[in-house]
C-alpha atoms as a PDB file:
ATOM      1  CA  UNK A   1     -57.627 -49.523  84.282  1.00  0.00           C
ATOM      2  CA  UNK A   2     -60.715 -49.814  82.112  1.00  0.00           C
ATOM      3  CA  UNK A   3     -63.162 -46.841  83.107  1.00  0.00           C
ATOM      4  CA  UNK A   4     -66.654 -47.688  81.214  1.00  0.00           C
ATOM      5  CA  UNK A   5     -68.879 -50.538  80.589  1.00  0.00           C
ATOM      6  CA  UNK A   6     -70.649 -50.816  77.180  1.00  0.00           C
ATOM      7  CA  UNK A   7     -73.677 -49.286  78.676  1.00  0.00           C
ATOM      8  CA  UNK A   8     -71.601 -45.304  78.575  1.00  0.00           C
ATOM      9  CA  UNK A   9     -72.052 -45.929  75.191  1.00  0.00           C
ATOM     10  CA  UNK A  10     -75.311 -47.331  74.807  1.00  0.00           C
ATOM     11  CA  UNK A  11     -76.774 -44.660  77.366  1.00  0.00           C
ATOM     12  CA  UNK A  12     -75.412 -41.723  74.876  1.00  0.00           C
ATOM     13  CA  UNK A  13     -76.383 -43.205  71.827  1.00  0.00           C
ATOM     14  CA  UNK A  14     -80.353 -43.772  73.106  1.00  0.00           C
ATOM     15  CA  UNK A  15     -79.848 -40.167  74.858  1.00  0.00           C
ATOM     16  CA  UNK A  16     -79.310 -38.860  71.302  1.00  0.00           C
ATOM     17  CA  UNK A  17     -82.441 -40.577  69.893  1.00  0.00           C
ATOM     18  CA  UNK A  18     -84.584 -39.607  73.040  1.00  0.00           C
ATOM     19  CA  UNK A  19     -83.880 -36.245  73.976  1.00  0.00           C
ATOM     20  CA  UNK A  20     -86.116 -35.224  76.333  1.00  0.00           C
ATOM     21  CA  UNK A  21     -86.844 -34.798  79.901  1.00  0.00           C
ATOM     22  CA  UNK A  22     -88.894 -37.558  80.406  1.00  0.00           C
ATOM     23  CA  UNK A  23     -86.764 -40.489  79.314  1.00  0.00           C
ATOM     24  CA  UNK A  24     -83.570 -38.712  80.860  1.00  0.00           C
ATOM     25  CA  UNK A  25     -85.646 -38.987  84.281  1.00  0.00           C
ATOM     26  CA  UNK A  26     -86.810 -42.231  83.709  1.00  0.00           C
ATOM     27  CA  UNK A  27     -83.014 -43.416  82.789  1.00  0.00           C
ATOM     28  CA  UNK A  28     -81.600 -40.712  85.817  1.00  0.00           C
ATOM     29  CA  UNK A  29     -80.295 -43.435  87.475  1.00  0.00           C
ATOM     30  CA  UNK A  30     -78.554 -45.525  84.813  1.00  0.00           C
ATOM     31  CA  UNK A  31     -77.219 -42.209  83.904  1.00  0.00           C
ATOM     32  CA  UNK A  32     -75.563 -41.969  87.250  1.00  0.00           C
ATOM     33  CA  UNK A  33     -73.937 -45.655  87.497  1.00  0.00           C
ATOM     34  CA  UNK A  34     -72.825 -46.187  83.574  1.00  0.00           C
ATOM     35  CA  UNK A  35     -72.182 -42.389  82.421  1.00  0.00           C
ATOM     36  CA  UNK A  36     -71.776 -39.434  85.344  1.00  0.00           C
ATOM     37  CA  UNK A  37     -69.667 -41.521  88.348  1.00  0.00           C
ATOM     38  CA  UNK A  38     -67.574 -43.097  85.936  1.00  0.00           C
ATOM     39  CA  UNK A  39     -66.696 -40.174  83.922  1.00  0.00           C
ATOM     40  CA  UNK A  40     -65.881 -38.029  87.253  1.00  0.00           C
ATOM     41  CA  UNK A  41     -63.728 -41.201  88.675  1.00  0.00           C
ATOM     42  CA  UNK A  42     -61.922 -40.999  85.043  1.00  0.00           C
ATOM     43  CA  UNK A  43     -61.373 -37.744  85.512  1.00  0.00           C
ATOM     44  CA  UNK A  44     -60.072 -37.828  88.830  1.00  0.00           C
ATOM     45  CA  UNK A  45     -57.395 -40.390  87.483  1.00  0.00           C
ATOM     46  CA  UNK A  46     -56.432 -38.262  84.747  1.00  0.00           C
ATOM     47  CA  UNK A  47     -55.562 -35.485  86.898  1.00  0.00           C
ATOM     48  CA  UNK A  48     -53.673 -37.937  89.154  1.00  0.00           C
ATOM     49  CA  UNK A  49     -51.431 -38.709  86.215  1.00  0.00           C
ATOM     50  CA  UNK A  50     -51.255 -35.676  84.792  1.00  0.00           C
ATOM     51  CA  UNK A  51     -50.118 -33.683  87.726  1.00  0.00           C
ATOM     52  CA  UNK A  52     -47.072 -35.724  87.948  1.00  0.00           C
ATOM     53  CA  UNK A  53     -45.463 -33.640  85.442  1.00  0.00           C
ATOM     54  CA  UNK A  54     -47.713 -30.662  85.891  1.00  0.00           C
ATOM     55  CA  UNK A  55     -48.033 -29.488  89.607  1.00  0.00           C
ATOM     56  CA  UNK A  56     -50.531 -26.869  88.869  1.00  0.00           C
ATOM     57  CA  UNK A  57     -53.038 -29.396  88.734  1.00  0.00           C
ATOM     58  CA  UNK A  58     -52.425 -31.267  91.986  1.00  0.00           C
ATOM     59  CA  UNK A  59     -55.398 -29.015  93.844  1.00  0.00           C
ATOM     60  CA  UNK A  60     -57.819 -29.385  91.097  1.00  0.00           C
ATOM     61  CA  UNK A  61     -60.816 -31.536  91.186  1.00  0.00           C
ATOM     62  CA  UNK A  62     -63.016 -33.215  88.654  1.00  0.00           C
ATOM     63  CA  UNK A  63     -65.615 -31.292  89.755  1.00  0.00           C
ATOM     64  CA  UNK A  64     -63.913 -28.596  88.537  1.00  0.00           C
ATOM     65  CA  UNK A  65     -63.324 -30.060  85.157  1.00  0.00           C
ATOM     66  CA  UNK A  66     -66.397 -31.750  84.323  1.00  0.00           C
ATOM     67  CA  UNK A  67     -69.299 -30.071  82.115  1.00  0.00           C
ATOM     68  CA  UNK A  68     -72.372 -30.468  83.269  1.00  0.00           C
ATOM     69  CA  UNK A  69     -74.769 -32.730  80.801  1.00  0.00           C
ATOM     70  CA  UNK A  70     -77.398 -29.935  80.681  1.00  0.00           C
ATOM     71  CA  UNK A  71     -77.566 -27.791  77.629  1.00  0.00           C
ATOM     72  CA  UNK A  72     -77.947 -24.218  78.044  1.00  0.00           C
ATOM     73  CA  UNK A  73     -81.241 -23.611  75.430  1.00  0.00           C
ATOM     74  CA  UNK A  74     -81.734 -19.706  76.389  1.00  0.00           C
ATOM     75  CA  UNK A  75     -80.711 -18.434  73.266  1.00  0.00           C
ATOM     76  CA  UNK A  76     -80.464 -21.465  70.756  1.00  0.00           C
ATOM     77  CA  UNK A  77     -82.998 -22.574  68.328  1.00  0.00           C
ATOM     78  CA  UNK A  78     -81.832 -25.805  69.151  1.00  0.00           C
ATOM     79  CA  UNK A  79     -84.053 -26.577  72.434  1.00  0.00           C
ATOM     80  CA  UNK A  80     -82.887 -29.913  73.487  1.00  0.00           C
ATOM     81  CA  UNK A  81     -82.292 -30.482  77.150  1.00  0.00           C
ATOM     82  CA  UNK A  82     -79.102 -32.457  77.071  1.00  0.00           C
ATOM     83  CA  UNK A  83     -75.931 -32.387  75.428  1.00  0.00           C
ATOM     84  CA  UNK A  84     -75.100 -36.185  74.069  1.00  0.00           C
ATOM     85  CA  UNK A  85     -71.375 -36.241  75.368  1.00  0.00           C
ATOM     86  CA  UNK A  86     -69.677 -36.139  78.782  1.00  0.00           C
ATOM     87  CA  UNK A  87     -66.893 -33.280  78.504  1.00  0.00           C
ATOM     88  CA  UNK A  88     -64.293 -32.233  80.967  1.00  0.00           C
ATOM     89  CA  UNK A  89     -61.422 -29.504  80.829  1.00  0.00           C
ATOM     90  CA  UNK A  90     -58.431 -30.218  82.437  1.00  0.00           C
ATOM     91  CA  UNK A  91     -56.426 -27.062  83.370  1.00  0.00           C
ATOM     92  CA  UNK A  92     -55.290 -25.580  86.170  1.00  0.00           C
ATOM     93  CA  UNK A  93     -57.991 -22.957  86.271  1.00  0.00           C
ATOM     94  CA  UNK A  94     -60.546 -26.129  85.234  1.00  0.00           C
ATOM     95  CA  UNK A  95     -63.285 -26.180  82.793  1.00  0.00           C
ATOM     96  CA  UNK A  96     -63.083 -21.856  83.319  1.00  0.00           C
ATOM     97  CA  UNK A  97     -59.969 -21.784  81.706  1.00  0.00           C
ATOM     98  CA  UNK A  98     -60.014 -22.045  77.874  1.00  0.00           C
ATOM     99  CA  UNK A  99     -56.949 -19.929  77.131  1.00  0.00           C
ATOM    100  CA  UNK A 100     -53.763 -21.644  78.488  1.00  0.00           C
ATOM    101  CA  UNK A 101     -53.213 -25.000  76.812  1.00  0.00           C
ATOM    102  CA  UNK A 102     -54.812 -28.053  79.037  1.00  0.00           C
ATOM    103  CA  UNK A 103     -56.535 -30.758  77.975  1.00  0.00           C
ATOM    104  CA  UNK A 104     -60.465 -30.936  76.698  1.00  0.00           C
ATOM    105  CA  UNK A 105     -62.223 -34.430  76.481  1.00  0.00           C
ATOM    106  CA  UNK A 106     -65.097 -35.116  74.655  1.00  0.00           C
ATOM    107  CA  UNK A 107     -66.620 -38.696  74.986  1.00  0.00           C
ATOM    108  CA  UNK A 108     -69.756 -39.131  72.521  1.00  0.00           C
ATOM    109  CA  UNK A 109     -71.229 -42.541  71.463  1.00  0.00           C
ATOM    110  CA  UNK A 110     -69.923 -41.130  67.457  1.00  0.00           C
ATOM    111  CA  UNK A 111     -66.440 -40.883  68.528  1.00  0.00           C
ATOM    112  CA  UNK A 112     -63.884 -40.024  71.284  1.00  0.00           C
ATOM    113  CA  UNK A 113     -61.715 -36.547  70.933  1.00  0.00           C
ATOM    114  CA  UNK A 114     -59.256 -34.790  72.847  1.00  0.00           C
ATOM    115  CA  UNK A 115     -58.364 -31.510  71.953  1.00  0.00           C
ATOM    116  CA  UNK A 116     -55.906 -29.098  73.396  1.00  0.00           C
ATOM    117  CA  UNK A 117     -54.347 -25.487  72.536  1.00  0.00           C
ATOM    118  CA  UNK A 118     -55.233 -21.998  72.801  1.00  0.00           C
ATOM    119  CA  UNK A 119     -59.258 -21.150  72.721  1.00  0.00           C
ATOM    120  CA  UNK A 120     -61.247 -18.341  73.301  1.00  0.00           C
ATOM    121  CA  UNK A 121     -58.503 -15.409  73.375  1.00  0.00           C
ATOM    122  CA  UNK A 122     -59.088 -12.119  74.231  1.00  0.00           C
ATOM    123  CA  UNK A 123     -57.052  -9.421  72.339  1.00  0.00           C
ATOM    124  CA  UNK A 124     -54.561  -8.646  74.390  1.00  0.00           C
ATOM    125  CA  UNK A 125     -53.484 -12.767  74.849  1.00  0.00           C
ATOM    126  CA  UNK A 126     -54.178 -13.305  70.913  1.00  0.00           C
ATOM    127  CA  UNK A 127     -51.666 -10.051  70.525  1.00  0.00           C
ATOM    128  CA  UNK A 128     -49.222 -11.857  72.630  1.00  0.00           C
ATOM    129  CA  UNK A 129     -49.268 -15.171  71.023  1.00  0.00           C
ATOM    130  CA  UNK A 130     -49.010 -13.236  67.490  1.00  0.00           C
ATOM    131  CA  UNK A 131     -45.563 -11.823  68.767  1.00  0.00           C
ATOM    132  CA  UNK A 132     -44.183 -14.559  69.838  1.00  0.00           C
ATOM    133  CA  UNK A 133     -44.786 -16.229  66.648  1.00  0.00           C
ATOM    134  CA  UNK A 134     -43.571 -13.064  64.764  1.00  0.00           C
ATOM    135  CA  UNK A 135     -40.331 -12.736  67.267  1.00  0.00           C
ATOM    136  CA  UNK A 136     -39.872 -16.494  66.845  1.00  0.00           C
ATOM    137  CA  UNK A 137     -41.310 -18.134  63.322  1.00  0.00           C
ATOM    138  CA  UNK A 138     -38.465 -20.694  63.058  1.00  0.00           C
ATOM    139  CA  UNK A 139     -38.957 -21.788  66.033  1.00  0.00           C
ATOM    140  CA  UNK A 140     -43.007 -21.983  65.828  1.00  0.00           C
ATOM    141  CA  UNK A 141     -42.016 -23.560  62.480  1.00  0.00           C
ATOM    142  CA  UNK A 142     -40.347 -26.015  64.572  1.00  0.00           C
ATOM    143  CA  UNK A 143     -42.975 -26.443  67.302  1.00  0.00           C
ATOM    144  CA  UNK A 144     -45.856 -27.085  64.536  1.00  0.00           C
ATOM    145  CA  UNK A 145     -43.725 -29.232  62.055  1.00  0.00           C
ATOM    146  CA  UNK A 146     -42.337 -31.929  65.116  1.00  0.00           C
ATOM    147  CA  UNK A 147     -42.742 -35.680  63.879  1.00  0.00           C
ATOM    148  CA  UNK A 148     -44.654 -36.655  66.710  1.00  0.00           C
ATOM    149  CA  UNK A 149     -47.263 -33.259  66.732  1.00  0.00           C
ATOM    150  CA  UNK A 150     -48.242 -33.829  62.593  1.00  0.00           C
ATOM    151  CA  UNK A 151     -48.641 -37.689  63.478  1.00  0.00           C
ATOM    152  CA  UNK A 152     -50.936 -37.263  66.159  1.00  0.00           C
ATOM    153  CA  UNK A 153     -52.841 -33.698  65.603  1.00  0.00           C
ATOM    154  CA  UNK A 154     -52.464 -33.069  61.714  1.00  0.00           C
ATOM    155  CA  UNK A 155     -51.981 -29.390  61.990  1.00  0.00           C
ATOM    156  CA  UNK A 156     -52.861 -26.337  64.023  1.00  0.00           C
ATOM    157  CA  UNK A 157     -57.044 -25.103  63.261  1.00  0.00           C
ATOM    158  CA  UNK A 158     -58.769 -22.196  64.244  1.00  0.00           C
ATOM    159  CA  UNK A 159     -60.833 -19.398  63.164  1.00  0.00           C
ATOM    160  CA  UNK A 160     -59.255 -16.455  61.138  1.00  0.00           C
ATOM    161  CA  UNK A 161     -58.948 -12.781  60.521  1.00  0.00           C
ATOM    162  CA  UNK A 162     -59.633 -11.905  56.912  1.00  0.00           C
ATOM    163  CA  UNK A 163     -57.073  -8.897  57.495  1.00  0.00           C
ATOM    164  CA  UNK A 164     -53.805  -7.992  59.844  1.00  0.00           C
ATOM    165  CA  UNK A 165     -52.161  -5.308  61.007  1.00  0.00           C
ATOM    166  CA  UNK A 166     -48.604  -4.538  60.577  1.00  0.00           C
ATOM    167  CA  UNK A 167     -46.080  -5.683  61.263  1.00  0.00           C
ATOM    168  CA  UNK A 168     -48.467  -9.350  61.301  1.00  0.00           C
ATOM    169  CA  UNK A 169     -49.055  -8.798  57.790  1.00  0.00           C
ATOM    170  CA  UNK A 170     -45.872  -9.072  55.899  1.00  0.00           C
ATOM    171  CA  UNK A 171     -44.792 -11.754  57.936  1.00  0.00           C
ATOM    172  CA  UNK A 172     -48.109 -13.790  57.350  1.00  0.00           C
ATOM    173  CA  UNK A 173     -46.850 -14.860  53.967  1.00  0.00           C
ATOM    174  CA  UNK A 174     -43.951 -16.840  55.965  1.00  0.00           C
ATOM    175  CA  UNK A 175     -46.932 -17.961  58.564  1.00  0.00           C
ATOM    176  CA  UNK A 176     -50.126 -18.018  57.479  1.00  0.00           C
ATOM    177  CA  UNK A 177     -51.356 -19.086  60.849  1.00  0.00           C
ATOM    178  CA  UNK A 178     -50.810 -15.581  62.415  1.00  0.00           C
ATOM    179  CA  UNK A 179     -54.337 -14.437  60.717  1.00  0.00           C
ATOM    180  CA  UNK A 180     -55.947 -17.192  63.756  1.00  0.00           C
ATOM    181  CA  UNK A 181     -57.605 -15.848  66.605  1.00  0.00           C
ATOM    182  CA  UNK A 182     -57.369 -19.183  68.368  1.00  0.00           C
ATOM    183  CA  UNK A 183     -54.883 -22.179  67.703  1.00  0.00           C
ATOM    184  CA  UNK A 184     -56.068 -25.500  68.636  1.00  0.00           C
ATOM    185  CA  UNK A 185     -55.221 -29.278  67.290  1.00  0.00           C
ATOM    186  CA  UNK A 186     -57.338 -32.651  68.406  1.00  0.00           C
ATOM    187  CA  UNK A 187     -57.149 -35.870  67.805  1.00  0.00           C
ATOM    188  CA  UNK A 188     -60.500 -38.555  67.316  1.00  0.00           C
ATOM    189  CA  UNK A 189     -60.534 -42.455  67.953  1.00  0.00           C
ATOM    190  CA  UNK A 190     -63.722 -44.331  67.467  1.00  0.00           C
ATOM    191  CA  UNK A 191     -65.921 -45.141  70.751  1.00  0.00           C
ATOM    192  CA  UNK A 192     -64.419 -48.795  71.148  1.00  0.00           C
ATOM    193  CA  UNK A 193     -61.874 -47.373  72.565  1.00  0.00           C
ATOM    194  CA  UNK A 194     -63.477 -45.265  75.335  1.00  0.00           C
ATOM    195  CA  UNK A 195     -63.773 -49.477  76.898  1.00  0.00           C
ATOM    196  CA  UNK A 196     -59.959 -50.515  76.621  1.00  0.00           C
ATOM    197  CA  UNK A 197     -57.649 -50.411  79.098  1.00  0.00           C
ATOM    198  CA  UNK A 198     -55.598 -48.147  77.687  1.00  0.00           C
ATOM    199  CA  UNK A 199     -57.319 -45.430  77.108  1.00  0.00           C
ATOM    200  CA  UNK A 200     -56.610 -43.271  79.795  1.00  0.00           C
ATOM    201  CA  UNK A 201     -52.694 -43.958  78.339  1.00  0.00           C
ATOM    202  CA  UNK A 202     -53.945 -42.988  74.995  1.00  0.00           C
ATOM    203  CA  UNK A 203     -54.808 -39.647  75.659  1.00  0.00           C
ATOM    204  CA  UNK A 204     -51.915 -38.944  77.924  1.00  0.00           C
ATOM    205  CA  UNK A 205     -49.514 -39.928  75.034  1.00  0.00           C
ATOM    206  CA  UNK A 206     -51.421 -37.567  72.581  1.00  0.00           C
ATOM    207  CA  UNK A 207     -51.318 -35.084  74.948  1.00  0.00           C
ATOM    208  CA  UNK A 208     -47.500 -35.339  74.979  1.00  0.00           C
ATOM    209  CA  UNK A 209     -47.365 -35.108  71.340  1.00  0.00           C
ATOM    210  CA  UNK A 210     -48.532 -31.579  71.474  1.00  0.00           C
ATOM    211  CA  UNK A 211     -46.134 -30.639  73.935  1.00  0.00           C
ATOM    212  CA  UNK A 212     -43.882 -28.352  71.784  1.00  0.00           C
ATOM    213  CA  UNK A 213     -47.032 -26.468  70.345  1.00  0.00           C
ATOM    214  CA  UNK A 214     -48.424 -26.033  73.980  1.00  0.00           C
ATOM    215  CA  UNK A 215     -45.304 -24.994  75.283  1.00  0.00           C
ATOM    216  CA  UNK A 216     -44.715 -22.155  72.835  1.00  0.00           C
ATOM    217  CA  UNK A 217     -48.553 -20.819  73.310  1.00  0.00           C
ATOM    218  CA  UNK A 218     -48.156 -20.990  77.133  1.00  0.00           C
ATOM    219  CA  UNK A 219     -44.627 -19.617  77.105  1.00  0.00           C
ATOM    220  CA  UNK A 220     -46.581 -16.789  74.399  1.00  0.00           C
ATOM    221  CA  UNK A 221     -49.456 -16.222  77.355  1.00  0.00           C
ATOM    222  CA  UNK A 222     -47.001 -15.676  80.378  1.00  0.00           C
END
């Protein structure tokens, strides 16, 4: 099912060059029909499809998953009103939940991404992920390494610790990623693609890809 016209695209792209209140409201609109009803039905579909194999998603809503366009400018030097992508989290706990592995879409008239992985940890969940790695390292090995993962995702990113603890430090040598504080892999394609049929597909199947990864980090935070 094709999703978006060419005007998702355009709409974004003149967003980014005119970002202000007044040509937002004059375009509020075309906003509505080409960018916010279409993303939300998209949304919807994906959690249709997704839920199939994930039943903890089967009483979530796209309104629970979709960011709002609206930047918050209360304590950034950057004071533009709107952000120039549509986003959406799906998870079971929605766009709330940025620990457990779901799946974050970002649709921008630059690119399309979808990331996925552990975000935002607090210590206690970052503690447990680091001992499951350090209880398990040949079989994170194995998680990280799979064919399909490093085809679609590259490798696992994340911000760092410039020091560990013990016993995290002697075993970093064999891991290097235990110094991250969050673990997280994405994949781009150019906009084009946001208009094919397929994309909906697309995402799915890169989704799958990071299935052993997500698996050990959810597996980790339970």
């Amino acid at each position: 099912m094709k999703y978006f016209t060419k005007d998702f695209i355009k709409f974004l792209k003149e967003l980014a060059a005119n970002n202000d209140r007044d040509w937002f409201n004059a375009n509020k609109n075309r906003f509505v029909d080409s960018v916010q009803d279409p993303f939300r039905v998209f949304v919807e579909d994906m959690l249709t499809k997704m839920s199939k194999s994930n039943p903890a998603l089967e009483h979530v809503q796209a309104k629970d998953c979709v960011f709002r366009i609206y930047r918050d400018t209360r304590f950034s030097k950057d004071k533009t009103p709107y952000k120039t992508h549509m986003a959406a989290l799906i998870s079971p706990g929605g766009r709330k939940d940025k620990t457990h592995p779901g799946m974050y879409i970002q649709l921008s008239a630059e690119d399309a991404r979808m990331y996925s992985g552990a975000h935002m940890l607090d210590k206690d969940q970052l503690q447990a992920i680091r001992e499951a790695i350090a209880n398990d390292l040949k079989g994170f090995s194995k998680a990280i390494s799979n064919k399909k993962f490093v085809a679609t995702f590259g490798k696992v990113l994340g911000d760092k610790n410039k020091r560990l603890s013990s016993p995290f430090a002697e075993l970093a040598d064999q891991q290097p990623l235990l110094y991250n504080k969050s673990f997280y892999y994405f994949k781009k394609w150019p906009p084009s693609q946001i208009l094919k049929e397929s994309f909906s597909k697309d995402l799915i199947d890169a989704y799958k890809s990071a299935q052993p990864v997500n698996d050990f980090l959810f597996k980790a935070l339970s």
